[in-house]
Protein backbone atom coordinates (compact mmCIF):
# COMPACT_ATOMS: atom_id res chain seq x y z
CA UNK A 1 3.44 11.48 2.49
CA UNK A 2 0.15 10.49 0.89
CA UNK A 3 -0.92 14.24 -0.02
CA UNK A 4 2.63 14.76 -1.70
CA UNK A 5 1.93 11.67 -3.89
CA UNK A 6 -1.07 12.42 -4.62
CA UNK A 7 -2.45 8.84 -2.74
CA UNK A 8 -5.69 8.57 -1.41
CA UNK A 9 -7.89 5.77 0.40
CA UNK A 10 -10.30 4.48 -2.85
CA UNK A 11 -11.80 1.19 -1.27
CA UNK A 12 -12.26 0.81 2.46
CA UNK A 13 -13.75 -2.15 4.27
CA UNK A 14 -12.48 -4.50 7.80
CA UNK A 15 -9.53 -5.99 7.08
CA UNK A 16 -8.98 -4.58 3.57
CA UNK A 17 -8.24 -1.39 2.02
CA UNK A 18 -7.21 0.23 -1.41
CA UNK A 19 -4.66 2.75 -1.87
CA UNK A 20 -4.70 4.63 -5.46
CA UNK A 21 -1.93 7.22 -6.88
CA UNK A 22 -1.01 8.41 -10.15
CA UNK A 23 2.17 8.19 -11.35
CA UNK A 24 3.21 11.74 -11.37
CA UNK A 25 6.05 12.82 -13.48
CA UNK A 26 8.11 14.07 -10.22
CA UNK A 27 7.71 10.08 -8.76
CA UNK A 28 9.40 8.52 -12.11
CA UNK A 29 12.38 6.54 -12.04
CA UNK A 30 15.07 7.49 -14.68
CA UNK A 31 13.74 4.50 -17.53
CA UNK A 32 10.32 6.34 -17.33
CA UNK A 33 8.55 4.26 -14.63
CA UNK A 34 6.90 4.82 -11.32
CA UNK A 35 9.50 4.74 -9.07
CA UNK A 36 9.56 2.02 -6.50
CA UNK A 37 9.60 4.30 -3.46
CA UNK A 38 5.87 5.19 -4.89
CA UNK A 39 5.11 1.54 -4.93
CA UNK A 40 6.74 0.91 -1.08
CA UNK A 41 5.14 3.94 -0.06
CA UNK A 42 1.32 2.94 -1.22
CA UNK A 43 1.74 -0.25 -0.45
CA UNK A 44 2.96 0.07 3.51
CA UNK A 45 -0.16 2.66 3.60
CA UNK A 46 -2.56 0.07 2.52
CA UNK A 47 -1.72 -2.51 4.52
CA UNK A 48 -1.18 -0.33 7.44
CA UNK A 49 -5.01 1.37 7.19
CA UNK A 50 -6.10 -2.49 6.66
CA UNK A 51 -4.33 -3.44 9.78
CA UNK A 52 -5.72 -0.14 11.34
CA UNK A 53 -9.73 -1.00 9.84
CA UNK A 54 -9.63 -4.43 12.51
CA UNK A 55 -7.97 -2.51 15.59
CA UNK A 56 -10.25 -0.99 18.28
CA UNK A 57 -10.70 3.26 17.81
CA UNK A 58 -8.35 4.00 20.41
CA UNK A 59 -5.16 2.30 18.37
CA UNK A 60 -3.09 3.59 15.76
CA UNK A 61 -0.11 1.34 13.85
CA UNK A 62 3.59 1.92 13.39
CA UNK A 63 5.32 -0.56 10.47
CA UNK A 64 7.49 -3.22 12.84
CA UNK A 65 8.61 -4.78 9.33
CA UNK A 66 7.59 -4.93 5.63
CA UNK A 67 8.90 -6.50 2.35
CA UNK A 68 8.73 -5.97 -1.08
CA UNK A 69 8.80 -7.91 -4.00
CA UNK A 70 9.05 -6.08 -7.48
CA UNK A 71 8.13 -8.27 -10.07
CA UNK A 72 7.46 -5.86 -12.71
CA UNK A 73 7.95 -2.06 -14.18
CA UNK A 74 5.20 0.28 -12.89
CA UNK A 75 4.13 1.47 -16.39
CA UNK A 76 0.77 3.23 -16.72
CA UNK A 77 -1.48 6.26 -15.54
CA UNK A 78 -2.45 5.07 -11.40
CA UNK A 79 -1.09 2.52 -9.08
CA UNK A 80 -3.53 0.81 -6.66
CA UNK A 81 -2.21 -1.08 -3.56
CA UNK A 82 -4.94 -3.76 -2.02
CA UNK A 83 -3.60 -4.23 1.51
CA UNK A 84 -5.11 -6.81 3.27
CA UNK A 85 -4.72 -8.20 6.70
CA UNK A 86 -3.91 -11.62 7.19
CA UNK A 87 -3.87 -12.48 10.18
CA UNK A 88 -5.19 -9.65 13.45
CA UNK A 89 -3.36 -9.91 16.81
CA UNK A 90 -3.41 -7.18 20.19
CA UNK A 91 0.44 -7.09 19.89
CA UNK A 92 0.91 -7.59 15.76
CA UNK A 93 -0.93 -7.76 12.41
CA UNK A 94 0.00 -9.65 9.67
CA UNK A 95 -0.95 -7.88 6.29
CA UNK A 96 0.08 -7.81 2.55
CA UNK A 97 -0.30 -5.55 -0.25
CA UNK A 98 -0.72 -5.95 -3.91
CA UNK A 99 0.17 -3.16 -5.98
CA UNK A 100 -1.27 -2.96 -9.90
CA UNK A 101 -0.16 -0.18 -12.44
CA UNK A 102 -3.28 0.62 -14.38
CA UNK A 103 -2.50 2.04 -17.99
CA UNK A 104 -6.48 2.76 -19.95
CA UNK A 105 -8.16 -0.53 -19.78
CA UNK A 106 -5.12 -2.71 -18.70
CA UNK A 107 -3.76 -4.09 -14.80
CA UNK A 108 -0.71 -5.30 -14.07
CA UNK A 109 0.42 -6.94 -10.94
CA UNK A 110 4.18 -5.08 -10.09
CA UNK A 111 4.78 -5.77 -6.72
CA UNK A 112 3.64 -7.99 -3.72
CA UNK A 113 4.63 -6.68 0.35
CA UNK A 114 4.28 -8.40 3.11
CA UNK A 115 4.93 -6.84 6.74
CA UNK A 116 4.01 -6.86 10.02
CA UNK A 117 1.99 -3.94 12.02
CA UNK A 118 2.31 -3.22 15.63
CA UNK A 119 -1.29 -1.25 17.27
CA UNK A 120 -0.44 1.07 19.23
CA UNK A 121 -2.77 2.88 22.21
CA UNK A 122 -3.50 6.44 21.70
């Protein structure tokens, strides 16, 4: 899913990660904007590698539950989501996402997740 929207990992530390796509013209809503699928998808990513950055190396994560709120168009060039975990756990993670539209010099915040991540043992 990330190759196809052209998403890739831009800021990586424990407990925090930054998810970055452009807003390609085959991911546009029918008013022009990035469509929120792009937005949900970027933003469950960077909360799930944030959840995955505190787990041991022999876990992975699955998405139990996450939630959106879309408080504004995505209007630019990019969208970056900063996941973040809130609170670790062996059995579930916490985390949250804010996604920004970036358009030249300008950020807007357009959406704010929040969701739980279950690790899971390889």
């Amino acid at each position: 899913m990330m190759a196809s929207l052209g998403a890739q990992i831009t800021a990586l530390q424990a407990g925090q990660v930054d998810v970055t796509a452009p807003i390609l013209q085959t991911a546009l809503q029918q008013q022009g904007f990035g469509h929120a699928g792009l937005t949900f998808s970027i933003a469950d990513s960077a909360a799930g590698y944030a959840a995955l950055s505190v787990l041991p190396l022999d876990c992975e994560v699955v998405t139990a539950e996450i939630k959106i709120n879309l408080i504004a168009p995505a209007k630019g060039n990019r969208l970056v989501a900063q996941g973040r975990v809130i609170k670790p756990g062996k059995r579930l993670c916490v985390v949250t996402a804010e996604v920004f539209a970036e358009e030249d010099a300008r950020r807007t915040l357009i959406a704010v997740a929040q969701g739980t991540m279950v690790p899971v043992p390889l």
